[in-house]
C-alpha atoms as a PDB file:
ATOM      1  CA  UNK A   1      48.967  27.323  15.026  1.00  0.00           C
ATOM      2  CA  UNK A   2      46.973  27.423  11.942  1.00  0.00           C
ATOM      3  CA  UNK A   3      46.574  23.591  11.818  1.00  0.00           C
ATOM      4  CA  UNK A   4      45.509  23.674  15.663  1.00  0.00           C
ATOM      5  CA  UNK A   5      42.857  26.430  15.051  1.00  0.00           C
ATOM      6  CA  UNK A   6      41.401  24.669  12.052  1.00  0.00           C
ATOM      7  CA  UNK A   7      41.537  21.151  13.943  1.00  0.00           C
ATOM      8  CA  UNK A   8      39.347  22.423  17.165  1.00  0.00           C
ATOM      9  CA  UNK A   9      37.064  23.686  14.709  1.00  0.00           C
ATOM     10  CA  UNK A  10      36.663  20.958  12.533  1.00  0.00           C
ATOM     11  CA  UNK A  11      35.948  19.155  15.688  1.00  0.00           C
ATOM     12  CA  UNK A  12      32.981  21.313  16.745  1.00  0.00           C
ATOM     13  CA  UNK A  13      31.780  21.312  13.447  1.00  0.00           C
ATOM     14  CA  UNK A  14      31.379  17.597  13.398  1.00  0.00           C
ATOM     15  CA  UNK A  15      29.902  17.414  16.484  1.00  0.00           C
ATOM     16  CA  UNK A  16      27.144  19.972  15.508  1.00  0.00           C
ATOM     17  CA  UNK A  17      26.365  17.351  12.978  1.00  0.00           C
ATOM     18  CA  UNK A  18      26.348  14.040  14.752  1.00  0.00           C
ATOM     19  CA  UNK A  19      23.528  16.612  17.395  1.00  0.00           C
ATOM     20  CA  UNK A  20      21.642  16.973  14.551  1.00  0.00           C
ATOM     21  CA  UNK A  21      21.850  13.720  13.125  1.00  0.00           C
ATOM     22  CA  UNK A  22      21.026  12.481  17.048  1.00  0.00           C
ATOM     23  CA  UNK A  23      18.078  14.646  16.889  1.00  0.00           C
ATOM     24  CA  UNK A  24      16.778  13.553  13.260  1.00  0.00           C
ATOM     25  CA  UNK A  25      16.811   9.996  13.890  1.00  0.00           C
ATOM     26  CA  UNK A  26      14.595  10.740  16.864  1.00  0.00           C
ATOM     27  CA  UNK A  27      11.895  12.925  15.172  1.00  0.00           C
ATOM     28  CA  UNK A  28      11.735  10.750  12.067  1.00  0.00           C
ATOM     29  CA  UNK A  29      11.020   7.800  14.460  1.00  0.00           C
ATOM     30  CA  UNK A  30       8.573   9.677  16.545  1.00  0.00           C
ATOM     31  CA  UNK A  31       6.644  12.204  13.230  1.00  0.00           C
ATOM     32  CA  UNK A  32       6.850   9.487  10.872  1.00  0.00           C
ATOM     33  CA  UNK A  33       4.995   6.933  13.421  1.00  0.00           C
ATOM     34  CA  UNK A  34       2.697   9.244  14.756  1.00  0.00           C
ATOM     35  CA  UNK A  35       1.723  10.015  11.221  1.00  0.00           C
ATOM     36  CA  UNK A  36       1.230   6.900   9.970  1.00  0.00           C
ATOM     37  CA  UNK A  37      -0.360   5.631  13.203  1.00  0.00           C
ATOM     38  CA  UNK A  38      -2.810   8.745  12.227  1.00  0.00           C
ATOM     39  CA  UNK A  39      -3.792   6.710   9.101  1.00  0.00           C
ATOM     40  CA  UNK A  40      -4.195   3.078  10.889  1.00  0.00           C
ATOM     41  CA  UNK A  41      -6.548   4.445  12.951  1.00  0.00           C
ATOM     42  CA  UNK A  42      -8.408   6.609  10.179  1.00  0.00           C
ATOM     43  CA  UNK A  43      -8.493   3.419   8.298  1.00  0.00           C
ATOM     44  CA  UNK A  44      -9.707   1.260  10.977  1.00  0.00           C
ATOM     45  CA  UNK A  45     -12.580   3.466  11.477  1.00  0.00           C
ATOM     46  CA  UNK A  46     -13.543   4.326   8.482  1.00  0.00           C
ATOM     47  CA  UNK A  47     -12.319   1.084   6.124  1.00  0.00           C
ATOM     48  CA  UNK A  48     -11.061   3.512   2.928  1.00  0.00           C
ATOM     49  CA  UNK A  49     -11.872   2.494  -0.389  1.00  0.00           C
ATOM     50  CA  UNK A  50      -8.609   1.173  -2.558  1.00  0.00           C
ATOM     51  CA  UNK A  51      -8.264   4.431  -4.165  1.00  0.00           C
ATOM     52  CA  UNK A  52      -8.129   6.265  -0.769  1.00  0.00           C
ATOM     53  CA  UNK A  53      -5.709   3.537   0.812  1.00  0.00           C
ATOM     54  CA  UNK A  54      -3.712   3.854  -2.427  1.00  0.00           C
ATOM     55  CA  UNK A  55      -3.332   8.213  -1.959  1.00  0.00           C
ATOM     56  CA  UNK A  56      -3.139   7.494   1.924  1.00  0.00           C
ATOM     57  CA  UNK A  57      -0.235   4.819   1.176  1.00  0.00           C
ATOM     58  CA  UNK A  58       2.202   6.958  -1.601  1.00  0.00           C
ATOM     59  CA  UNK A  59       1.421   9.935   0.935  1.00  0.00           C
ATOM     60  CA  UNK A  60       2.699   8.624   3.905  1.00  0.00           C
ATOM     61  CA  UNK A  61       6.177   6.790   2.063  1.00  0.00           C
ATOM     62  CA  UNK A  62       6.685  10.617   0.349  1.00  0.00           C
ATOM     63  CA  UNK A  63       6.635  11.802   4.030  1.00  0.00           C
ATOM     64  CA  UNK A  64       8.695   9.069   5.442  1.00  0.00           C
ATOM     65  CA  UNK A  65      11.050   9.765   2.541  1.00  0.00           C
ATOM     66  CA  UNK A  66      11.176  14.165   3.189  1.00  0.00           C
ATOM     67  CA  UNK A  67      11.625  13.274   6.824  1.00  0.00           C
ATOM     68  CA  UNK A  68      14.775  10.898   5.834  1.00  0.00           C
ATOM     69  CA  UNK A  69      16.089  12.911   3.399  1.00  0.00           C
ATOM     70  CA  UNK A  70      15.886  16.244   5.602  1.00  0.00           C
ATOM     71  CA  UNK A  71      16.254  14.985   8.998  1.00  0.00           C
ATOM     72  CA  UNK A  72      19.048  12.204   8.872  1.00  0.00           C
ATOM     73  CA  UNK A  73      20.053  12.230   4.962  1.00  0.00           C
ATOM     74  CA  UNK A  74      21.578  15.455   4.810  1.00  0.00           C
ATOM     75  CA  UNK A  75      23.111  15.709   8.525  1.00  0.00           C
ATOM     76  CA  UNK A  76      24.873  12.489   8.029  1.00  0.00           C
ATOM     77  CA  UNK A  77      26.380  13.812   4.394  1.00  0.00           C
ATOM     78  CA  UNK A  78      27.704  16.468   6.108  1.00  0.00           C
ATOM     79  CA  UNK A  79      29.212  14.668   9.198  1.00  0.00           C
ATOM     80  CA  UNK A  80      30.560  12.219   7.183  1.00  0.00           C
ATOM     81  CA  UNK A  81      31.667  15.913   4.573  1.00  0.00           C
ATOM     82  CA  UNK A  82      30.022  14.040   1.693  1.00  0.00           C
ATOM     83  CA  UNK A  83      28.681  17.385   1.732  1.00  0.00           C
ATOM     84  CA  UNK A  84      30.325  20.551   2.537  1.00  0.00           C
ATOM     85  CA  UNK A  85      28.170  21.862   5.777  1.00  0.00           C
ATOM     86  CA  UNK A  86      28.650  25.279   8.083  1.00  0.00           C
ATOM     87  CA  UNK A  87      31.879  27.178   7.154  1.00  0.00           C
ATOM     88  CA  UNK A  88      34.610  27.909   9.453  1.00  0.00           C
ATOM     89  CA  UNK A  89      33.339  31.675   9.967  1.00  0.00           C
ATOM     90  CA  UNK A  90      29.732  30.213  10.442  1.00  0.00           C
ATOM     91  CA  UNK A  91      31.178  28.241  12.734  1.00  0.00           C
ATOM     92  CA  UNK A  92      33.109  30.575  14.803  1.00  0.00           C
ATOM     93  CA  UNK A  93      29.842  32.579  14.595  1.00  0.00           C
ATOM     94  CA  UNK A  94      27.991  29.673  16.565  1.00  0.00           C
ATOM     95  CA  UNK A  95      30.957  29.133  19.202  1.00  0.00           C
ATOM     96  CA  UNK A  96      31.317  33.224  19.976  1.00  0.00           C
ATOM     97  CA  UNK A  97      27.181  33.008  20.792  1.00  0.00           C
ATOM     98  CA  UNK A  98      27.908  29.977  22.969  1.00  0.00           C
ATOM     99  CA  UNK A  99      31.423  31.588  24.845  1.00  0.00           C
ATOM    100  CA  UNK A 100      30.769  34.692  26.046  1.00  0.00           C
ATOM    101  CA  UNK A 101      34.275  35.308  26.343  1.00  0.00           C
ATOM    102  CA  UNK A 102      34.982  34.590  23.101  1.00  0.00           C
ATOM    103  CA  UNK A 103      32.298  36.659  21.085  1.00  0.00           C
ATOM    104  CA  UNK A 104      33.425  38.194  17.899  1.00  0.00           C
ATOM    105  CA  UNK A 105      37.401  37.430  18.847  1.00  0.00           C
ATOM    106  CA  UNK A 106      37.512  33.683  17.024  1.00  0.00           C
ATOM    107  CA  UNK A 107      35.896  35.384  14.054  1.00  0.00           C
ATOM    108  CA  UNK A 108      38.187  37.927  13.311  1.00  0.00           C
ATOM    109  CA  UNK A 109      41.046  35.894  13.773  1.00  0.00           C
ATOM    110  CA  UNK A 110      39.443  33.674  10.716  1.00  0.00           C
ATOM    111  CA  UNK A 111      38.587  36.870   8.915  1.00  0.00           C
ATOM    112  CA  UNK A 112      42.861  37.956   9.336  1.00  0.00           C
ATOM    113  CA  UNK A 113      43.596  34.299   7.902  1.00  0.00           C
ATOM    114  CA  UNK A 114      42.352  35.439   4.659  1.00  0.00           C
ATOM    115  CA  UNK A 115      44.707  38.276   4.172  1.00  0.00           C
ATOM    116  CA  UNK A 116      47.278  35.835   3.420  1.00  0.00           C
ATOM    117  CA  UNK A 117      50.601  34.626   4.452  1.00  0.00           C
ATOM    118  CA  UNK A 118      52.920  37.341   5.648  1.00  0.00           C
ATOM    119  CA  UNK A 119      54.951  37.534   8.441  1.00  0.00           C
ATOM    120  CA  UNK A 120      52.887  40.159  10.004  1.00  0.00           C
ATOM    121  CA  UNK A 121      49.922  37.911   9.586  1.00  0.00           C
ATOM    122  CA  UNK A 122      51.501  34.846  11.172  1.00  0.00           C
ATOM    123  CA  UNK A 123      52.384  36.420  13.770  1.00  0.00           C
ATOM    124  CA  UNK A 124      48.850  37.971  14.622  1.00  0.00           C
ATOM    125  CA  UNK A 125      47.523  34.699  13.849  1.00  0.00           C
ATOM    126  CA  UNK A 126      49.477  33.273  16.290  1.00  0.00           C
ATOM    127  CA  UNK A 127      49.067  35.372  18.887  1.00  0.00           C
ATOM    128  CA  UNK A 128      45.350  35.413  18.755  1.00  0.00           C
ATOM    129  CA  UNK A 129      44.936  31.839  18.350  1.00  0.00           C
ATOM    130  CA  UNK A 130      46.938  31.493  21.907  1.00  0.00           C
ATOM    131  CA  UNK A 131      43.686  33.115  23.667  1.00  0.00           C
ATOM    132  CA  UNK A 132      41.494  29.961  22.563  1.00  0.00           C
ATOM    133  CA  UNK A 133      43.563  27.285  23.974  1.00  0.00           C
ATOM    134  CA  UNK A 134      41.795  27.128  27.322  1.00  0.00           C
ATOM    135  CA  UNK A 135      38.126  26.829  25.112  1.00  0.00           C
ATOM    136  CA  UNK A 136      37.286  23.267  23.808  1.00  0.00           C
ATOM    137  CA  UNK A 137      34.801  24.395  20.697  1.00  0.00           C
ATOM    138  CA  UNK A 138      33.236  20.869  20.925  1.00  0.00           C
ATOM    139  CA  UNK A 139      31.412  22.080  24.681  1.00  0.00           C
ATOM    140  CA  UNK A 140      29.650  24.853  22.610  1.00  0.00           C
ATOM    141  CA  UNK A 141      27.430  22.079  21.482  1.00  0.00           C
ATOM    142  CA  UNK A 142      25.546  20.014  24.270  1.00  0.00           C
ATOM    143  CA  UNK A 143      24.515  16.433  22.999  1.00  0.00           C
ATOM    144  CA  UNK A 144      21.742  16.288  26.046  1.00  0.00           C
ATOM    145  CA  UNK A 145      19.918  19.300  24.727  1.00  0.00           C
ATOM    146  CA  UNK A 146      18.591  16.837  22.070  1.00  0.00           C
ATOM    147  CA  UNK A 147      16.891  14.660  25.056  1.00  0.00           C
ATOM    148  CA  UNK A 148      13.790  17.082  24.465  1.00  0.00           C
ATOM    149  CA  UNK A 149      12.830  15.443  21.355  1.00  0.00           C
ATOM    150  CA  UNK A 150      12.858  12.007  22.848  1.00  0.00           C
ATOM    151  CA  UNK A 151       9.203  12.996  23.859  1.00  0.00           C
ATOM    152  CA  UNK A 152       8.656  12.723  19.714  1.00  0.00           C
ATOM    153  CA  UNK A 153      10.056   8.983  19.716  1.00  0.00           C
ATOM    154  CA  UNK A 154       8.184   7.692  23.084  1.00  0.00           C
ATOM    155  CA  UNK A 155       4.779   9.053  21.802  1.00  0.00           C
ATOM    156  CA  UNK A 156       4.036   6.813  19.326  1.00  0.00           C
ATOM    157  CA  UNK A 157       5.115   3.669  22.053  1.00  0.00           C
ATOM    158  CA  UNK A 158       3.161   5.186  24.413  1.00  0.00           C
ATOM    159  CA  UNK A 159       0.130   4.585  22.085  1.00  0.00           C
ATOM    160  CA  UNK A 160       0.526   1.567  20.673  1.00  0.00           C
ATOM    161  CA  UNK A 161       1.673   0.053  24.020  1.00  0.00           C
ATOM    162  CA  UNK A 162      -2.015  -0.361  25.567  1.00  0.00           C
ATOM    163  CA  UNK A 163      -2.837  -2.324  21.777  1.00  0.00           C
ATOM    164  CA  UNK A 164      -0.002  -5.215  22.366  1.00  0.00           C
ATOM    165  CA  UNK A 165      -0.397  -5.370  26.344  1.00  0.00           C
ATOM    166  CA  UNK A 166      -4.286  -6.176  26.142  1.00  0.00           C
ATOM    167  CA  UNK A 167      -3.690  -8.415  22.949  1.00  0.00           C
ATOM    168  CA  UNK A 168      -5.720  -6.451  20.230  1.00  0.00           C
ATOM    169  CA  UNK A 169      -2.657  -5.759  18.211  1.00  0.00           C
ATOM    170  CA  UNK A 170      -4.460  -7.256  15.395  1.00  0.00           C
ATOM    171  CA  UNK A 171      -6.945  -3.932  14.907  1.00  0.00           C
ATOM    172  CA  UNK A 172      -3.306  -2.335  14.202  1.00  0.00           C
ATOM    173  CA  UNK A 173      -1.750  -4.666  12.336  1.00  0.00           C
ATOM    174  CA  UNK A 174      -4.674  -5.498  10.436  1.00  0.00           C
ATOM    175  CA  UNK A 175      -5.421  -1.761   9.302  1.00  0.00           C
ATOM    176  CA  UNK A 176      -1.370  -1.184   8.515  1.00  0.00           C
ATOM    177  CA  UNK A 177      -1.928  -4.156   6.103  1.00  0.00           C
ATOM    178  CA  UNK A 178      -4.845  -3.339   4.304  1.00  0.00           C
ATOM    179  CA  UNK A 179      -3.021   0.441   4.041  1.00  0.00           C
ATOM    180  CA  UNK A 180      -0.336  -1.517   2.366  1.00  0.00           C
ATOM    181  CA  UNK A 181      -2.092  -3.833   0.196  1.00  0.00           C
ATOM    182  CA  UNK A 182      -4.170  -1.102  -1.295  1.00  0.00           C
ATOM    183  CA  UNK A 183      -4.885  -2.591  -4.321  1.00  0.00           C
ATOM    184  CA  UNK A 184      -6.914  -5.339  -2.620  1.00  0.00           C
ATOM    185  CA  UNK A 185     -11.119  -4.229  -1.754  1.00  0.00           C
ATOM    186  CA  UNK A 186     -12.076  -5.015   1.586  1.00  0.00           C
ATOM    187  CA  UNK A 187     -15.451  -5.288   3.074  1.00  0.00           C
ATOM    188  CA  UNK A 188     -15.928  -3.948   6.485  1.00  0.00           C
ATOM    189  CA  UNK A 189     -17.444  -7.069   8.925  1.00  0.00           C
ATOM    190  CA  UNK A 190     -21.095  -6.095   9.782  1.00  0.00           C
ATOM    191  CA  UNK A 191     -21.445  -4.764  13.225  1.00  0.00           C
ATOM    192  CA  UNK A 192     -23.377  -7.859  14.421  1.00  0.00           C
ATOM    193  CA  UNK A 193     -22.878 -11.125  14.122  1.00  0.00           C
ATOM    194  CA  UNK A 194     -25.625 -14.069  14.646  1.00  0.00           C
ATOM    195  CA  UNK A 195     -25.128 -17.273  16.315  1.00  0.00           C
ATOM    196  CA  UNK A 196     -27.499 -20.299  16.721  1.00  0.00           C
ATOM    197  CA  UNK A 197     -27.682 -22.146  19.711  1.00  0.00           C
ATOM    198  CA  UNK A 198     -30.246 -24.914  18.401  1.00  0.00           C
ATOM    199  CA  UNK A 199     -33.410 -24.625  16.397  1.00  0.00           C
ATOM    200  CA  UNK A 200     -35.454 -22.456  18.176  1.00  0.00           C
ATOM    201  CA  UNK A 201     -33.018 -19.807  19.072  1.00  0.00           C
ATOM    202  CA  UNK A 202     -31.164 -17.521  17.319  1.00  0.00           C
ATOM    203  CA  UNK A 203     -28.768 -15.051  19.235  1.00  0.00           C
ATOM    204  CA  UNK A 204     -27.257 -11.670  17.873  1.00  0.00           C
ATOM    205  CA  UNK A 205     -24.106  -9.647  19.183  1.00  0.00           C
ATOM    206  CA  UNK A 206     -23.387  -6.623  18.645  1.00  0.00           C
ATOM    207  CA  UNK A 207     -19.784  -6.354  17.223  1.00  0.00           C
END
């Protein structure tokens, strides 16, 4: 019964991982796009000097790397129990808030497991682990809750859509590569341009 007890929660406790690590890989996609897309644009504006390209560029790969590290790093270590995660009294804390009917009840029976192995134990054990057989721990945690941060991964699609369907891509891309290639100068182009027709005229546009 023990072996049964610990199984159903080992199995919730994995699947409160692989939500998290679901809902990670969707905000790092959607924060860490949206904030670099934040610099593109800053630097197609504004054309930063190499210095500030250089502090925009380490800044935004120490961000991407926080965001990995906290948001699908450590998840997957712990789904995976690379790393130990939630306890098995954290855990039944978690399923009692999600079962009403099971509230504090899956807790204590954890809490007797500790007072060893006697007969007397056992047998409460036993006859309190009986009462969760109906409950499948693994419901407690819905996977579809995490469809709420899918908002976080479409944003940054939803922006740079209108770029690649009217063909100026290239005031992205270009921007993302000077960001890059900090250690390069670049000259803004001047906001005209002129163009002669013949010898007697001379046209300007205005960039």
């Amino acid at each position: 019964m023990r072996a049964v007890l610990d199984g159903k929660l080992d199995k919730f406790i994995r699947r409160y991982y692989l939500s998290a690590l679901i809902r990670g890989v969707m905000l790092f996609f959607g924060l860490g796009m949206l904030y670099a897309l934040f610099w593109v644009f800053i630097e197609h504006f504004f054309w930063l000097p190499s210095t500030g390209r250089g502090l925009v560029f380490w800044c935004l790969l120490l961000f991407e790397m926080f965001l990995f590290y906290t948001l699908i790093f450590i998840p997957a270590t712990k789904y995976f129990k690379i790393k130990n995660g939630i306890n098995n009294q954290e855990a039944a804390t978690l399923i009692g808030a999600a079962f009403p009917e099971i509230k504090d009840k899956l807790l204590n029976t954890i809490q007797i497991k500790k007072q060893g192995d006697s007969e007397l134990v056992l047998a409460s054990i036993q006859q309190k682990t009986l009462q969760f057989n109906p409950f499948s721990f693994e419901r407690a945690v819905k996977l579809k809750d995490n469809l709420k941060y899918l908002k976080y991964a479409i944003a940054p699609l939803l922006i740079l859509a209108p770029f690649y369907l009217f063909g100026k891509q290239d005031s992205i891309e270009n921007s993302f590569k000077r960001m890059v290639d900090y250690k390069t100068t670049y000259v803004a182009p001047p906001p005209f341009s002129f163009h002669i027709s013949n010898k007697d005229q001379i046209s300007l546009y205005l960039r």
